[in-house]
Protein backbone atom coordinates (compact mmCIF):
# COMPACT_ATOMS: atom_id res chain seq x y z
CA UNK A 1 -16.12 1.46 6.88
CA UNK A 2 -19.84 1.30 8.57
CA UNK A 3 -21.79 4.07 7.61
CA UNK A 4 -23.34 3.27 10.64
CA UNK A 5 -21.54 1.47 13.62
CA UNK A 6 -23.39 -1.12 15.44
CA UNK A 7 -24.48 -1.05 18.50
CA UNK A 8 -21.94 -3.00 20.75
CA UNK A 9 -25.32 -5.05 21.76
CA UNK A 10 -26.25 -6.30 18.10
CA UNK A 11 -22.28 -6.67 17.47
CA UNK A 12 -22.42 -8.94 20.52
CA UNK A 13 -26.10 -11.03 19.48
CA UNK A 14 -24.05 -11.06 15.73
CA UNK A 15 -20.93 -12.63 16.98
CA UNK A 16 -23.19 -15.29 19.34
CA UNK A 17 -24.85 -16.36 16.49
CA UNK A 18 -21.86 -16.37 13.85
CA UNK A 19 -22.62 -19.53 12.21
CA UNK A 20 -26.46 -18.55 11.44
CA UNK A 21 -24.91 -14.40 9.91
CA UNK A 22 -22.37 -16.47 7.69
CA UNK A 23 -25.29 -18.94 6.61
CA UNK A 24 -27.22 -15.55 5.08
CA UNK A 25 -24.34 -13.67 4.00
CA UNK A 26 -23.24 -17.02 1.71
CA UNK A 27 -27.14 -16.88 0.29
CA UNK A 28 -26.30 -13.26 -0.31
CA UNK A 29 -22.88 -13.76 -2.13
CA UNK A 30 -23.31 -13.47 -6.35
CA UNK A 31 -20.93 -13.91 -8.85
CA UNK A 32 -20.27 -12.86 -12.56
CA UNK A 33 -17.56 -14.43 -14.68
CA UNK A 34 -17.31 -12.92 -18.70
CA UNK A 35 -14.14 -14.33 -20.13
CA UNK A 36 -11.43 -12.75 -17.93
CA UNK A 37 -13.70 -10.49 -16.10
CA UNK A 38 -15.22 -11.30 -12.40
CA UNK A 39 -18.00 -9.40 -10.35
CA UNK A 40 -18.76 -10.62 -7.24
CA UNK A 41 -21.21 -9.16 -4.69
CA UNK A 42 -20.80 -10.14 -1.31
CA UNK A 43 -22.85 -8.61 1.06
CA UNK A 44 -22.06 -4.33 1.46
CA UNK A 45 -19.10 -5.28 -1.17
CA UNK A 46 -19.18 -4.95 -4.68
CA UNK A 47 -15.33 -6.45 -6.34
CA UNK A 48 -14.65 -6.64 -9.81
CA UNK A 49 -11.47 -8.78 -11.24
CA UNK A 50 -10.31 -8.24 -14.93
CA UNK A 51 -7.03 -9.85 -16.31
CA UNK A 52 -5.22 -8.86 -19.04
CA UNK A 53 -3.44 -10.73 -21.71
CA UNK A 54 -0.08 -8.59 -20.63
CA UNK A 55 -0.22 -10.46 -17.10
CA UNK A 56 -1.55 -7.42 -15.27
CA UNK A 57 -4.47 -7.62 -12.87
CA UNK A 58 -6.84 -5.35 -12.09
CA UNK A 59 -8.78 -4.82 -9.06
CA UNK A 60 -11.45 -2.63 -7.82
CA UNK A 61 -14.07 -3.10 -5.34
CA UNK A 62 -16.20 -0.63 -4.01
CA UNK A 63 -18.50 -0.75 -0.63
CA UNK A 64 -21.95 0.31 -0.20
CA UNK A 65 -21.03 2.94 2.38
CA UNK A 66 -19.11 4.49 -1.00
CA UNK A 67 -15.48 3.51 0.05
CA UNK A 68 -13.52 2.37 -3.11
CA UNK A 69 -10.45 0.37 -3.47
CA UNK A 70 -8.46 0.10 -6.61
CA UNK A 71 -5.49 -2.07 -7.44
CA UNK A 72 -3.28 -3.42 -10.12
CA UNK A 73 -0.51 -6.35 -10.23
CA UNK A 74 1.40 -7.31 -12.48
CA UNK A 75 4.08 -10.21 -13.18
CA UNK A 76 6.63 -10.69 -10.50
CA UNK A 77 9.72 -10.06 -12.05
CA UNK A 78 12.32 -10.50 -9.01
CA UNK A 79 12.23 -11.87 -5.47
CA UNK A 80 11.87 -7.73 -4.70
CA UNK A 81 8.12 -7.78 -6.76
CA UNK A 82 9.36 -4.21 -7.07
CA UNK A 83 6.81 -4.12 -9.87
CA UNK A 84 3.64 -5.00 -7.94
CA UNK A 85 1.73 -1.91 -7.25
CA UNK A 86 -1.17 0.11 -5.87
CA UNK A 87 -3.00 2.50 -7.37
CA UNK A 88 -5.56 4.67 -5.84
CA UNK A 89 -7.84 7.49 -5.89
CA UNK A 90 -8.60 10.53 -3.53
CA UNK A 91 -11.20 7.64 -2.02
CA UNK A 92 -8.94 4.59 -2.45
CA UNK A 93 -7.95 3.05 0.69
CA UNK A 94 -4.08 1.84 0.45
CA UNK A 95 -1.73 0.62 2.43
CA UNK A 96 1.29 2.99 3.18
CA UNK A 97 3.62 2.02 0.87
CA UNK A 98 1.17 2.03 -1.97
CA UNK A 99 2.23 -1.72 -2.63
CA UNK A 100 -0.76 -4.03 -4.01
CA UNK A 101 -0.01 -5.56 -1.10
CA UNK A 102 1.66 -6.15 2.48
CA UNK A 103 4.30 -9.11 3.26
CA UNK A 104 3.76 -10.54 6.80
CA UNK A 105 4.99 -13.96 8.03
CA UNK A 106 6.41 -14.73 4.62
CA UNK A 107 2.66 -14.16 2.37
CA UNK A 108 1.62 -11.39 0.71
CA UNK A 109 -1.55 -10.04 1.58
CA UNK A 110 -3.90 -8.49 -0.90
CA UNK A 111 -7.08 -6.44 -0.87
CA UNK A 112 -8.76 -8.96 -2.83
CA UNK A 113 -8.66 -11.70 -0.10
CA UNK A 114 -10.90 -11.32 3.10
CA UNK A 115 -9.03 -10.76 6.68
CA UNK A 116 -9.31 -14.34 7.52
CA UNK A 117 -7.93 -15.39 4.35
CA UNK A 118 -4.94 -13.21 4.42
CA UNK A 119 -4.37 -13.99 7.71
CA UNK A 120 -3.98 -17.80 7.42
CA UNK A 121 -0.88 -17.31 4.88
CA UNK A 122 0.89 -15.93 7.45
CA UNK A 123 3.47 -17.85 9.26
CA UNK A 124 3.75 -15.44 12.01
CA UNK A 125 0.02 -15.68 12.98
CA UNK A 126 -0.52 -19.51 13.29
CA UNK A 127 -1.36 -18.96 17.25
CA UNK A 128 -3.87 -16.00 16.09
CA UNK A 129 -6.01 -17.94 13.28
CA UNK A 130 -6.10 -20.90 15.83
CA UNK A 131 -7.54 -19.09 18.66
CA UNK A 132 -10.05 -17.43 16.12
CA UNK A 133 -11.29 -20.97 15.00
CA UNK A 134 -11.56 -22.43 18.49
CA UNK A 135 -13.34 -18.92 19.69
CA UNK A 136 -15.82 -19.36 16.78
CA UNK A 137 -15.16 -16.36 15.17
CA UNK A 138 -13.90 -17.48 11.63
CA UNK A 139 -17.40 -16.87 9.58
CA UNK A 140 -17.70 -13.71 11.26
CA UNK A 141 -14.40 -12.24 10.19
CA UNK A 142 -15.48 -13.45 6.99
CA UNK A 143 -18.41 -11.43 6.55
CA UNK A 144 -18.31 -8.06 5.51
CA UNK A 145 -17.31 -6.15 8.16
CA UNK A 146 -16.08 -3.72 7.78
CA UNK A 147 -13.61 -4.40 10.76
CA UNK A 148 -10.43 -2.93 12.15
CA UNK A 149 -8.14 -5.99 13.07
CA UNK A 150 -5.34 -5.72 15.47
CA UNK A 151 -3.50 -8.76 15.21
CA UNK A 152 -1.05 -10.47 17.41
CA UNK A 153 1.83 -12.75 16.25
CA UNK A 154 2.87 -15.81 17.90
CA UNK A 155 5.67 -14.14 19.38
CA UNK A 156 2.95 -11.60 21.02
CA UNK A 157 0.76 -14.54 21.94
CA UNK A 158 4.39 -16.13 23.94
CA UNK A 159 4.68 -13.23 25.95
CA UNK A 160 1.52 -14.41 28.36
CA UNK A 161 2.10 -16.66 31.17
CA UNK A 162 3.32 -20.30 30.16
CA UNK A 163 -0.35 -22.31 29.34
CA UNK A 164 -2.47 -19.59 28.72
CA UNK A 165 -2.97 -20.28 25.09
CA UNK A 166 -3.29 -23.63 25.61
CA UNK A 167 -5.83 -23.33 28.25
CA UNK A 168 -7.69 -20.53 26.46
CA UNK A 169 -8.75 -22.43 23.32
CA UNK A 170 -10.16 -25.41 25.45
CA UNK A 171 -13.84 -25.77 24.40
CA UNK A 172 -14.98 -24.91 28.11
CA UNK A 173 -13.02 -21.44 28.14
CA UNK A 174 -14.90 -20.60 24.72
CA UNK A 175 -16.76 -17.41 26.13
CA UNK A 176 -13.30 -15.99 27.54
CA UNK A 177 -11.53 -16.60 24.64
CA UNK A 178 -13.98 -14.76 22.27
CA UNK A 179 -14.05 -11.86 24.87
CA UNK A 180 -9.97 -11.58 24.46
CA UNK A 181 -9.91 -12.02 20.40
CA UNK A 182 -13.09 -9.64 19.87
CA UNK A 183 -11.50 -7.14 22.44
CA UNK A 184 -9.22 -6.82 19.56
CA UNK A 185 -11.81 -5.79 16.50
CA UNK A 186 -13.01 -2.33 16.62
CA UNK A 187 -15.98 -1.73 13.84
CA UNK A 188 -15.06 0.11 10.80
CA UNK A 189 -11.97 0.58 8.09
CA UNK A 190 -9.55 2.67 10.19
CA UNK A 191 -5.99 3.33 8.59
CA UNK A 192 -3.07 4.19 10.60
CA UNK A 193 -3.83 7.55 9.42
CA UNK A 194 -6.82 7.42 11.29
CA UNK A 195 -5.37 6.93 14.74
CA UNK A 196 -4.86 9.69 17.16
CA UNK A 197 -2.81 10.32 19.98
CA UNK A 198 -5.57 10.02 22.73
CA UNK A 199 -8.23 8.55 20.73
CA UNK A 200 -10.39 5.83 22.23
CA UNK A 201 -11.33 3.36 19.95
CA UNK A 202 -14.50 0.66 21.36
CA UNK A 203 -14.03 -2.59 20.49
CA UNK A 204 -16.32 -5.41 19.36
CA UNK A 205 -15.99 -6.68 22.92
CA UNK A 206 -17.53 -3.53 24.67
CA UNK A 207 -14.43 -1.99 26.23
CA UNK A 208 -11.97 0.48 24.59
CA UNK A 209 -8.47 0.94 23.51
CA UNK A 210 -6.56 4.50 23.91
CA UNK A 211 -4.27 5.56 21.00
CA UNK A 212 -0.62 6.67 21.94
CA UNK A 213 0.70 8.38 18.72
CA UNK A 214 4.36 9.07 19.23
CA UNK A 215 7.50 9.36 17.36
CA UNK A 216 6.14 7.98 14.03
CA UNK A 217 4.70 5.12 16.07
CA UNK A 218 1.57 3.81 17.39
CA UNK A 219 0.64 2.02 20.03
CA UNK A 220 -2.52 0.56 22.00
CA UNK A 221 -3.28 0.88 25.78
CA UNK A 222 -5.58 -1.46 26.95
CA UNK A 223 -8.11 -1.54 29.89
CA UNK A 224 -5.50 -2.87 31.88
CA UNK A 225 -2.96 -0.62 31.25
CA UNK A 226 -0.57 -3.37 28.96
CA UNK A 227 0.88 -1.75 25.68
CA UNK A 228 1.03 -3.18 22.27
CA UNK A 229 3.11 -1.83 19.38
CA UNK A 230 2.05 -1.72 15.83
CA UNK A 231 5.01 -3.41 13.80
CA UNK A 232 2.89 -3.66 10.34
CA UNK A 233 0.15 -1.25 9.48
CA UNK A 234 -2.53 -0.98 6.78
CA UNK A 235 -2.71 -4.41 5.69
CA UNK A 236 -5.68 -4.08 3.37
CA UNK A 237 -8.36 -6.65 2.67
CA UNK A 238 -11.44 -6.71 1.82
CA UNK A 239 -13.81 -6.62 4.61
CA UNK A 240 -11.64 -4.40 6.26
CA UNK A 241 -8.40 -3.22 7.90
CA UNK A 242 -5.61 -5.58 9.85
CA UNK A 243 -2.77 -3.72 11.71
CA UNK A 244 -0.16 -6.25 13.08
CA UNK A 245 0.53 -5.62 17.08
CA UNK A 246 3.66 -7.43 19.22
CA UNK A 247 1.58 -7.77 22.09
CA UNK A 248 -1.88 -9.34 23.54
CA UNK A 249 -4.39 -6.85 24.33
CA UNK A 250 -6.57 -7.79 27.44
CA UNK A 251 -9.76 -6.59 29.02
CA UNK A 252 -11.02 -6.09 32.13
CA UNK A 253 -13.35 -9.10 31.85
């Protein structure tokens, strides 16, 4: 969802200086409560709330790049929430079942929420949020992106050699760490939609990724020729896009 992508240069300064961007994007952040009704600005994203007295809520938020997301929930009625839905415009982004939302590890994740947010309810991505707080990349995510997320599980994280993780998110391996975890951001709000067979997608880190489109699946190649699946796609938040992957992506460095 940049209008403009960054320069993998300023993306790097931005990420080495995380703590000072979230600092100004929290000065930046305004809210409006009327009653039932919310608007909050934060940064590039404009999201307005309104409940109603029937139980339904109503979403919309709308980016300065002119992106729009629209949503409405209502009262779970039923372990199914076959009631909870998504609806959208020609502009809207959704996720593919056109659900308000996306279950993974046992939470729901909404567009209203931020990646980071939605990420920490989700019991299958404990080793992922742990690795992003020890790499220093929390405030970052938080910001307002946009950013295209491919996230490992724990079982993903498993496959590596025995002590990697471990050894990884010691403070001293800090700068290898954040290479690995922003290896897997690539700038902007891309959909599964949006990925190609043979498209090369840069990442955050400075390398790319190669799309293998086959069969109704996707898949990631990375820079050392390792594979990762993508079990859950198009989990939508709002600073951006998170598709869930079954396997570590590495780079060269």
């Amino acid at each position: 969802m940049l209008k403009n992508i960054l320069s993998i240069t300023a993306l790097a300064m931005a990420f080495s200086v995380a703590t000072t961007t979230a600092s100004l994007a929290q000065d930046q952040v305004k809210s409006k409560s009327d009653g039932e009704k919310t608007k909050v600005k934060d940064g590039e994203m404009v999201t307005k709330t309104k409940a109603d007295e029937d139980g339904k809520m109503k979403i919309k938020g709308k980016a300065k790049d002119g992106s729009k997301m629209k949503a409405t929930t209502k009262p779970r009625e039923g372990k199914d929430m076959k009631n909870m839905k998504m609806n959208s415009g020609p502009s809207a982004s959704t996720d593919a079942s056109g659900s308000g939302g996306v279950m993974v590890g046992g939470a729901m994740m909404t567009p209203d929420k931020d990646i980071v947010d939605n990420a920490v309810g989700s019991a299958e991505h404990t080793t992922l949020v742990g690795a992003v707080k020890a790499g220093g990349l929390v405030e970052t995510l938080k910001g307002a992106g946009p950013f295209t997320v491919f996230a490992p599980t724990n079982a993903a994280f498993e496959k590596l050699p025995a002590g990697t993780v471990n050894t990884l998110v010691m403070p001293e391996n800090k700068q290898k760490l954040s290479t690995i975890l922003t290896y897997h951001v690539v700038p902007g709000r891309l959909m599964a939609a949006d990925l190609k067979d043979g498209q090369t997608l840069t990442t955050v880190e400075g390398e790319t990724l190669t799309v293998v489109a086959k069969g109704g699946s996707v898949m990631l190649r990375d820079a050392k020729g390792g594979m990762a699946t993508v079990t859950i796609p198009n989990v939508v938040s709002s600073n951006g896009i998170t598709h869930v992957v079954d396997t570590v992506l590495m780079p060269t460095k």
